[in-house]
Protein backbone atom coordinates (compact mmCIF):
# COMPACT_ATOMS: atom_id res chain seq x y z
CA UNK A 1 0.00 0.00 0.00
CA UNK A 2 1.49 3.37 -1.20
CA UNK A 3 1.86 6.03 1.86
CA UNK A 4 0.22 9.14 1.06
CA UNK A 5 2.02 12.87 2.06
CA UNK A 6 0.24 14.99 3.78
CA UNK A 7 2.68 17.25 5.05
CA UNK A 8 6.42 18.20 5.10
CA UNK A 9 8.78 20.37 6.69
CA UNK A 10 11.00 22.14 4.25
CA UNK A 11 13.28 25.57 4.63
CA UNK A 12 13.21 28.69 2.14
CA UNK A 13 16.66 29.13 1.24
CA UNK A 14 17.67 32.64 -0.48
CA UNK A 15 20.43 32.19 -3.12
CA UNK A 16 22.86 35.60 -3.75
CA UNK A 17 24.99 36.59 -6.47
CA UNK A 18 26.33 39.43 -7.47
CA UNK A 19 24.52 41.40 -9.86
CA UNK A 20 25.16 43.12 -13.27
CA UNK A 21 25.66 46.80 -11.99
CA UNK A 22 28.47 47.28 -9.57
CA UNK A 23 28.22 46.69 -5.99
CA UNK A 24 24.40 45.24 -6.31
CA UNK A 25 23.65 41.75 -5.32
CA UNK A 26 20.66 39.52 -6.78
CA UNK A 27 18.57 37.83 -4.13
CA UNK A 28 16.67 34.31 -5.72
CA UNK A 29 14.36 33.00 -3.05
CA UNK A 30 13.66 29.28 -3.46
CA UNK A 31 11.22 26.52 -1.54
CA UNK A 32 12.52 23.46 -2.32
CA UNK A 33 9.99 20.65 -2.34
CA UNK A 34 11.55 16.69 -1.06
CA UNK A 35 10.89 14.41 -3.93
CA UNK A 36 8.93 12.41 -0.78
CA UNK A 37 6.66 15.18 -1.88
CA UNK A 38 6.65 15.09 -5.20
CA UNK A 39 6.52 12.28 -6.08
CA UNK A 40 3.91 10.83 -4.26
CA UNK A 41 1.02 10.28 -6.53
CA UNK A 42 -1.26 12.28 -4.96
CA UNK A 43 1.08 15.18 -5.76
CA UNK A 44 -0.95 17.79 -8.07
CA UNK A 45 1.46 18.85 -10.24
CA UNK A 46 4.18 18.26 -12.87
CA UNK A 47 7.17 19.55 -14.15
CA UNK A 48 6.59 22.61 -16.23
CA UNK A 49 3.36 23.28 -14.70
CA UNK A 50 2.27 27.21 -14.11
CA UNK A 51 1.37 27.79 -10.74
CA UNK A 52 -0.10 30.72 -9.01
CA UNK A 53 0.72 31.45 -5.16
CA UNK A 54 -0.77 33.62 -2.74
CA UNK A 55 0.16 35.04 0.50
CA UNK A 56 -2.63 34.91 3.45
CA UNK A 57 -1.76 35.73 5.96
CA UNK A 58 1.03 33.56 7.37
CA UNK A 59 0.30 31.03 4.84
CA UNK A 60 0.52 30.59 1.12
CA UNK A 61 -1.31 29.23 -1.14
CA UNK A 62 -0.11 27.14 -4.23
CA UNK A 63 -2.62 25.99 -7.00
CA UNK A 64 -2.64 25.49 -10.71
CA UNK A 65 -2.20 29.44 -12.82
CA UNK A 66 -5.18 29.45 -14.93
CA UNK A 67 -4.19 28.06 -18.47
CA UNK A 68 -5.55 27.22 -21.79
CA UNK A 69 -2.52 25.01 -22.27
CA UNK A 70 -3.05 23.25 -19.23
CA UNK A 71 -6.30 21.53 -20.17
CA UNK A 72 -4.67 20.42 -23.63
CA UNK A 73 -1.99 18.06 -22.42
CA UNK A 74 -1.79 14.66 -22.71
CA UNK A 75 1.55 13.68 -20.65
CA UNK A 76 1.88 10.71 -18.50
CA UNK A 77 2.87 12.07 -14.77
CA UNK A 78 5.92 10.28 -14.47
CA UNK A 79 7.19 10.62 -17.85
CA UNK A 80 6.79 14.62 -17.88
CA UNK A 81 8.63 15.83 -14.73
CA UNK A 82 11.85 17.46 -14.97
């Protein structure tokens, strides 16, 4: 029987570099998501996917970006992620 996740710990990690005009840095902010996570079949989406996310309050909220594309694809789920 395949364990479903329901929830995860993870940390936001902030990558620097230094930037194109002297003395400025760049600031990327990631999430990174365990592949525990994804790829548990439950898991809703797939490499490549658009996704929207919204802050409320403390939280945030991640679900599918609204997408005429997204409707038209016929991938298998494990074959698509990258």
């Amino acid at each position: 029987m395949t364990q479903v996740v329901k929830q995860i710990f993870t940390k936001l990690a902030v990558v620097t570099k230094s930037g194109k005009r002297k003395g400025s840095i760049d600031r990327s902010p990631r999430i990174y998501l365990p592949t525990k996570l994804t790829d548990d079949s439950m898991f809703p989406f797939i490499g490549g996917d658009s996704i929207k996310i919204e802050v409320d309050g403390k939280r945030l909220i991640v679900s599918h970006a609204e997408s005429k594309r997204r409707n038209l694809r016929s991938r298998s789920r494990r074959g698509s992620r990258t």
